[in-house]
PDB file of N, CA and C in Angstrom:
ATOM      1  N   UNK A   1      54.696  99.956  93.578  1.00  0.00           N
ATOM      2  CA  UNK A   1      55.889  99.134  93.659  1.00  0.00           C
ATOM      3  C   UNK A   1      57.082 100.013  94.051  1.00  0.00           C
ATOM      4  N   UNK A   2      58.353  99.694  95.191  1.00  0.00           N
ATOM      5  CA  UNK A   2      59.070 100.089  95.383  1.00  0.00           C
ATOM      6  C   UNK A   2      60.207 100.063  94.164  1.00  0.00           C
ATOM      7  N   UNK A   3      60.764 101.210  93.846  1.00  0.00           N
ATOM      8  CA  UNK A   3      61.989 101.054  93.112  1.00  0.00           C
ATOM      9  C   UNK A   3      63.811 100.972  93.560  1.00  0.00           C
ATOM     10  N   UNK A   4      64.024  99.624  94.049  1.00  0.00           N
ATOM     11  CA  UNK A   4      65.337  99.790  94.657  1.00  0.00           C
ATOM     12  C   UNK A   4      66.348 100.604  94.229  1.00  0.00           C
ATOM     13  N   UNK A   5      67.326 100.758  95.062  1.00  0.00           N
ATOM     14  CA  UNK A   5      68.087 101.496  94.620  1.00  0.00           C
ATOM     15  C   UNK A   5      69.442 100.692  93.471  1.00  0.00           C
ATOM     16  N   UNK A   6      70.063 101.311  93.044  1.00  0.00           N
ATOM     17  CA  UNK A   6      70.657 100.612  91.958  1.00  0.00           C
ATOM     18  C   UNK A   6      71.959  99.874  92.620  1.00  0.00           C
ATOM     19  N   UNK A   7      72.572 100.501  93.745  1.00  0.00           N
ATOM     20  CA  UNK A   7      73.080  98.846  94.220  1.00  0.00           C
ATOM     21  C   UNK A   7      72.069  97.732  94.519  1.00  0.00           C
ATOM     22  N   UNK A   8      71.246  97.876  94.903  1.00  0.00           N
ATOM     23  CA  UNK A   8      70.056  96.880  95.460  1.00  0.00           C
ATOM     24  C   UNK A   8      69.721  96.166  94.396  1.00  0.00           C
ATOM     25  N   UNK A   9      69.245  96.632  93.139  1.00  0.00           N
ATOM     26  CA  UNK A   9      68.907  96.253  91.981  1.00  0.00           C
ATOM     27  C   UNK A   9      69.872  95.434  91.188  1.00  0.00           C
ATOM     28  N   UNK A  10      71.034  95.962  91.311  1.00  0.00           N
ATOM     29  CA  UNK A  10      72.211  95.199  90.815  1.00  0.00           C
ATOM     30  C   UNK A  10      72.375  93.758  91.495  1.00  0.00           C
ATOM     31  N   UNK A  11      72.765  93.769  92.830  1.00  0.00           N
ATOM     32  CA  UNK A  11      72.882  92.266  93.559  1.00  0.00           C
ATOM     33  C   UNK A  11      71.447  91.249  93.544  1.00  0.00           C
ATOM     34  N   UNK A  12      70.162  92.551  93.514  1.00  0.00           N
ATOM     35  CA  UNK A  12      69.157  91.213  92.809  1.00  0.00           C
ATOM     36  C   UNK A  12      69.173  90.619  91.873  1.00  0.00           C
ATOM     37  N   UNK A  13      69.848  91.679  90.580  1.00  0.00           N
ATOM     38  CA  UNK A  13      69.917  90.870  89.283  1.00  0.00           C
ATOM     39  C   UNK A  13      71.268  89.742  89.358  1.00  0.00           C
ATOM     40  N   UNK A  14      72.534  90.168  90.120  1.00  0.00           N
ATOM     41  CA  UNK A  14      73.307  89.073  90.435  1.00  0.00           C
ATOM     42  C   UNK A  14      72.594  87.417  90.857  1.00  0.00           C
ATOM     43  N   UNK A  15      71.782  87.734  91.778  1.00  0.00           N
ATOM     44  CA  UNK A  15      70.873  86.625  92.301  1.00  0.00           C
ATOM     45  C   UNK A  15      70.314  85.543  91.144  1.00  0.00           C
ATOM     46  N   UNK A  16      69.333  86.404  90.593  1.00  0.00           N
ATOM     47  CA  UNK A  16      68.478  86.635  89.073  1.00  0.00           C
ATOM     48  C   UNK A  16      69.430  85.341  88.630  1.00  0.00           C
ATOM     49  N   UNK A  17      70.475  86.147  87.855  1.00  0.00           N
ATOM     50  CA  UNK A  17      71.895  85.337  86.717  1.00  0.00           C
ATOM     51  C   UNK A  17      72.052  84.241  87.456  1.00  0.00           C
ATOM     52  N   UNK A  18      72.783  84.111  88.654  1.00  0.00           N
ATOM     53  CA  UNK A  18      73.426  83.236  89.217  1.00  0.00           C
ATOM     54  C   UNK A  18      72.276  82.051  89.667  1.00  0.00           C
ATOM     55  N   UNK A  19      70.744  82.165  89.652  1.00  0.00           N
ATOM     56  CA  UNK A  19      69.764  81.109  89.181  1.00  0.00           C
ATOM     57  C   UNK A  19      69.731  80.322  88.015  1.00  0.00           C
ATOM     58  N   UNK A  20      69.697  81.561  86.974  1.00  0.00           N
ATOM     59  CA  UNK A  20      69.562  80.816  85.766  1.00  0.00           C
ATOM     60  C   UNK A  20      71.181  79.716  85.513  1.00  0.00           C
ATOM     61  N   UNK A  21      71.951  80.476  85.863  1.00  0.00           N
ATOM     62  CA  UNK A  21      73.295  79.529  85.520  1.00  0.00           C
ATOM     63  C   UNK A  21      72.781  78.377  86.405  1.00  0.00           C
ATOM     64  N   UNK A  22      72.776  78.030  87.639  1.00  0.00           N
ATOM     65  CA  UNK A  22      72.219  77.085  88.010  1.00  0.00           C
ATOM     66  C   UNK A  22      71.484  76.107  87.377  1.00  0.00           C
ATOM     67  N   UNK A  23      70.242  76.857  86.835  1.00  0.00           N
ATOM     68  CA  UNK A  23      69.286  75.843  86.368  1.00  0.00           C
ATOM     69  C   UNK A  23      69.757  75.163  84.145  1.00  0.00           C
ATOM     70  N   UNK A  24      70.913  76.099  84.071  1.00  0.00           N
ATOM     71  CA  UNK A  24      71.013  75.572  82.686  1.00  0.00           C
ATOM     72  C   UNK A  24      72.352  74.976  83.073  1.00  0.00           C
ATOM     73  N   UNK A  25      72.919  75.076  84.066  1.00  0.00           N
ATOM     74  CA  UNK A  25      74.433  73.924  84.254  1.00  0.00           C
ATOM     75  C   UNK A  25      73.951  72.923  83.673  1.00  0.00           C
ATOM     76  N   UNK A  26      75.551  72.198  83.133  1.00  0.00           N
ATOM     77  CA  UNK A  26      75.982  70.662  82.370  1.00  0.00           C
ATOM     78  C   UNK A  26      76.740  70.554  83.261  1.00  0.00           C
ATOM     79  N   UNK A  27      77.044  69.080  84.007  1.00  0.00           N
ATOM     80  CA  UNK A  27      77.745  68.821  84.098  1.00  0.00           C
ATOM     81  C   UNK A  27      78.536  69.198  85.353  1.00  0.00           C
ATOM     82  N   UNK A  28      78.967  68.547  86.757  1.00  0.00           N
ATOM     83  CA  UNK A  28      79.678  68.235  88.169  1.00  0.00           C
ATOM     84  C   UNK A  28      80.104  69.739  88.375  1.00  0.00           C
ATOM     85  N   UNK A  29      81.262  70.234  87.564  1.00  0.00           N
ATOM     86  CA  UNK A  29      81.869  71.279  87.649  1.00  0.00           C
ATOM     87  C   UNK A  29      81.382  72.414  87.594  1.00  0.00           C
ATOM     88  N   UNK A  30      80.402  72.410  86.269  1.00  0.00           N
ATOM     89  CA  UNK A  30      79.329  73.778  86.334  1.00  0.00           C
ATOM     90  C   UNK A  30      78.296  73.695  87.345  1.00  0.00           C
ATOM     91  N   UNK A  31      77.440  72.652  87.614  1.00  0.00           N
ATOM     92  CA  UNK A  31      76.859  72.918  88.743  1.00  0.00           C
ATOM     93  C   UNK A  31      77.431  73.629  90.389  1.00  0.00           C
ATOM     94  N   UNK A  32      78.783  73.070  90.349  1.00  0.00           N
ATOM     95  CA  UNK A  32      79.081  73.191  91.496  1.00  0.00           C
ATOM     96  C   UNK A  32      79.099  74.527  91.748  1.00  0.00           C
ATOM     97  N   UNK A  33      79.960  75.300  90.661  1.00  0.00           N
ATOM     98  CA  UNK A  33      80.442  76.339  89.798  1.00  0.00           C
ATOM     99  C   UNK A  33      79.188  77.195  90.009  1.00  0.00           C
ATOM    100  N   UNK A  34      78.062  76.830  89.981  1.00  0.00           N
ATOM    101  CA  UNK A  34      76.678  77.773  89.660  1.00  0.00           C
ATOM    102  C   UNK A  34      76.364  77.950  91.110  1.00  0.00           C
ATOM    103  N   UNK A  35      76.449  76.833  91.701  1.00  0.00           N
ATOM    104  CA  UNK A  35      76.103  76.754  93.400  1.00  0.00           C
ATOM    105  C   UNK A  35      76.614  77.665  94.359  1.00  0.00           C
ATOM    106  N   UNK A  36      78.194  78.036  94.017  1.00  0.00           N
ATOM    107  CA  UNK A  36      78.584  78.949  94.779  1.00  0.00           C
ATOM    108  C   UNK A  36      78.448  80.498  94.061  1.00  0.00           C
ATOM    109  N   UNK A  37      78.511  80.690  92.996  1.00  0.00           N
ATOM    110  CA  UNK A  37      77.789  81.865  92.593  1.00  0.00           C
ATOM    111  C   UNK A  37      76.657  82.161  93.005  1.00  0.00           C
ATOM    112  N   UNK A  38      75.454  81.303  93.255  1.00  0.00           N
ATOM    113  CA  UNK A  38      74.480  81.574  93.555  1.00  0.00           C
ATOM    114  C   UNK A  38      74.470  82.014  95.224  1.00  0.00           C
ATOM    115  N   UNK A  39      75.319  81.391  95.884  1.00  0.00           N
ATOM    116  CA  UNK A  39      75.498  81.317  97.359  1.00  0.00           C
ATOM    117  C   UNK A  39      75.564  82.931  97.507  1.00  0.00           C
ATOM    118  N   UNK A  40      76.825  83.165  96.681  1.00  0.00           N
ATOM    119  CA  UNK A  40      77.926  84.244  96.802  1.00  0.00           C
ATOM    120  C   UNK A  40      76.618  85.560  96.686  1.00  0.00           C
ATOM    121  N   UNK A  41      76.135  85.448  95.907  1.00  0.00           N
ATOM    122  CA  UNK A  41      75.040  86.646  95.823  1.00  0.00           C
ATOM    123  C   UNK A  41      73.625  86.702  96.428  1.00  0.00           C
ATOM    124  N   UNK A  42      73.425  85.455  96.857  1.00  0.00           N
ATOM    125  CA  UNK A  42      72.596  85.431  98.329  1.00  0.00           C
ATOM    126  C   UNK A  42      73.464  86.165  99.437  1.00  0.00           C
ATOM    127  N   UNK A  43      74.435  85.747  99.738  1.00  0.00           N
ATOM    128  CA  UNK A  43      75.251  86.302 101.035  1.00  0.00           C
ATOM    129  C   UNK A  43      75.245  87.884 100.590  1.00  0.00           C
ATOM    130  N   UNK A  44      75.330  88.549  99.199  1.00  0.00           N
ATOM    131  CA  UNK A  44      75.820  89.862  99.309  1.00  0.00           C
ATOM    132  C   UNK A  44      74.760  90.182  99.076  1.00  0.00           C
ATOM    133  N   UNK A  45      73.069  89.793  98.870  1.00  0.00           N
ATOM    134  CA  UNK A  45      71.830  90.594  99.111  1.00  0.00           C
ATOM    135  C   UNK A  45      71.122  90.694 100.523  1.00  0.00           C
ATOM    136  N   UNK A  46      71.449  89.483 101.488  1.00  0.00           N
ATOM    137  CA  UNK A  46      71.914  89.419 103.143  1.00  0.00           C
ATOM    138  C   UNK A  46      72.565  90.385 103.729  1.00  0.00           C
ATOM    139  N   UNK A  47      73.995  90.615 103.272  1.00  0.00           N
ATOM    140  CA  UNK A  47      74.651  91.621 104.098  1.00  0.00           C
ATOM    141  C   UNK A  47      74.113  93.183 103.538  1.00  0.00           C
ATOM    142  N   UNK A  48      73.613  93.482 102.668  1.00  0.00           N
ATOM    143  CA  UNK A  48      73.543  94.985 101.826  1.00  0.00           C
ATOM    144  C   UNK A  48      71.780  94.789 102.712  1.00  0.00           C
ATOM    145  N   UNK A  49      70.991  93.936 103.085  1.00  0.00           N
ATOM    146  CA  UNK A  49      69.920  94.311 103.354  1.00  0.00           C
ATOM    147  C   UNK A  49      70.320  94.308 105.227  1.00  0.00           C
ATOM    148  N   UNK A  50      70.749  93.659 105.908  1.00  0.00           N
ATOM    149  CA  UNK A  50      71.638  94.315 107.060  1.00  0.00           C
ATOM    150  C   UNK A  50      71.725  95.400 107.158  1.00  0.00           C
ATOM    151  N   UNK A  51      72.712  95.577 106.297  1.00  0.00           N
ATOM    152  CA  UNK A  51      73.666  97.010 106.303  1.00  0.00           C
ATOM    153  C   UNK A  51      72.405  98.309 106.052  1.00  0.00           C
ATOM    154  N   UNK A  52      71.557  98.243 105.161  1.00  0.00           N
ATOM    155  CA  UNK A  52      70.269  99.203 105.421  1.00  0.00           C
ATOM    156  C   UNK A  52      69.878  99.087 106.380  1.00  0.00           C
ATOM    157  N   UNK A  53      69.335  97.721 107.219  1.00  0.00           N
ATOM    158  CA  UNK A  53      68.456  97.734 108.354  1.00  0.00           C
ATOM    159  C   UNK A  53      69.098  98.340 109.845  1.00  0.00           C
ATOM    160  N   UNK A  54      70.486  97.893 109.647  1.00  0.00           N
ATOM    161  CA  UNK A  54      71.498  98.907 110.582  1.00  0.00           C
ATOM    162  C   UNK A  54      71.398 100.064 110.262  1.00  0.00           C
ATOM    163  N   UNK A  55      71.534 101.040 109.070  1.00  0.00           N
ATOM    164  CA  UNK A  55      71.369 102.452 109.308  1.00  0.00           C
ATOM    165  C   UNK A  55      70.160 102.557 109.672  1.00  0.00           C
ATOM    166  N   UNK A  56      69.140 102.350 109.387  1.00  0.00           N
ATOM    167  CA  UNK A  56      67.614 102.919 109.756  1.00  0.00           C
ATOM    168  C   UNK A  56      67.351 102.931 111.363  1.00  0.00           C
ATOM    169  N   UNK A  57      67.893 101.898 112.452  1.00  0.00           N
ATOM    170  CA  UNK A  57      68.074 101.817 113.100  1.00  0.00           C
ATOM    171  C   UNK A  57      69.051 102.896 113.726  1.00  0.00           C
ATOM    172  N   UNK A  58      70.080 103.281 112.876  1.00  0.00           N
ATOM    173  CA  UNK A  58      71.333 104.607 114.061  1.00  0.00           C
ATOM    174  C   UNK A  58      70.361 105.374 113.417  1.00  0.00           C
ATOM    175  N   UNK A  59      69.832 105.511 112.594  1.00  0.00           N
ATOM    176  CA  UNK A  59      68.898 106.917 111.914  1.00  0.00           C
ATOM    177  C   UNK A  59      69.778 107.592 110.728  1.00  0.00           C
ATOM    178  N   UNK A  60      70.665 106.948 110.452  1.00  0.00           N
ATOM    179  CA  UNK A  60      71.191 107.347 109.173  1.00  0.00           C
ATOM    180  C   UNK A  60      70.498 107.175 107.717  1.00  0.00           C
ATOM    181  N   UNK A  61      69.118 106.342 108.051  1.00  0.00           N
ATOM    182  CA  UNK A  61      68.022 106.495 106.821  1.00  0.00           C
ATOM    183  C   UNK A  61      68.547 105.645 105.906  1.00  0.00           C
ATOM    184  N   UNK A  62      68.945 104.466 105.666  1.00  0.00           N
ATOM    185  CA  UNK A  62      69.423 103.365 105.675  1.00  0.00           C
ATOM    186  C   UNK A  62      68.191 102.656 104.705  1.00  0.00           C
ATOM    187  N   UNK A  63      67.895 102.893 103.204  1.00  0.00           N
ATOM    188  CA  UNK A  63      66.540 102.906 102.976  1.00  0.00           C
ATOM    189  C   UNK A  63      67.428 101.787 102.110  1.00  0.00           C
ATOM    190  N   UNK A  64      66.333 100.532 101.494  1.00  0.00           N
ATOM    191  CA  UNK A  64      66.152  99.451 100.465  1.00  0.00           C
ATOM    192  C   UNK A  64      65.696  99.949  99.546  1.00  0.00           C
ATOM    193  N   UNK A  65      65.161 101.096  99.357  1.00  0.00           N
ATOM    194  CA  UNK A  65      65.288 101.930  98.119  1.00  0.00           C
ATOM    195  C   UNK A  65      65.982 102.501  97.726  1.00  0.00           C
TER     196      UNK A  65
END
């Protein structure tokens, strides 16, 4: 098993949280509330896995670990 690196690990566990809030929301406001948290840390495990796949590419070694 690969061991990410600890920004990597961090915005997965953001992901992680921002599910569970999702799935235990009450109520219009918290859902909505959970929806864009959840968005928000999809978009920043998107751009941080980019942003590796761009260095590996210039050769700056740009690793997901």
């Amino acid at each position: 098993m690969i061991n990410p690196s600890p920004e990597l690990q961090q915005v997965i566990d953001a992901v992680e949280v921002a599910k569970n809030h999702l799935n235990y929301a009450q109520g219009a406001k918290m859902i909505d509330a959970a929806i864009h948290e959840l968005r928000a840390a999809e978009l920043r495990l998107s751009a941080l896995i980019l942003e590796r796949k761009a260095g590996e590419k210039s050769g700056e070694g740009g690793q997901l670990s």
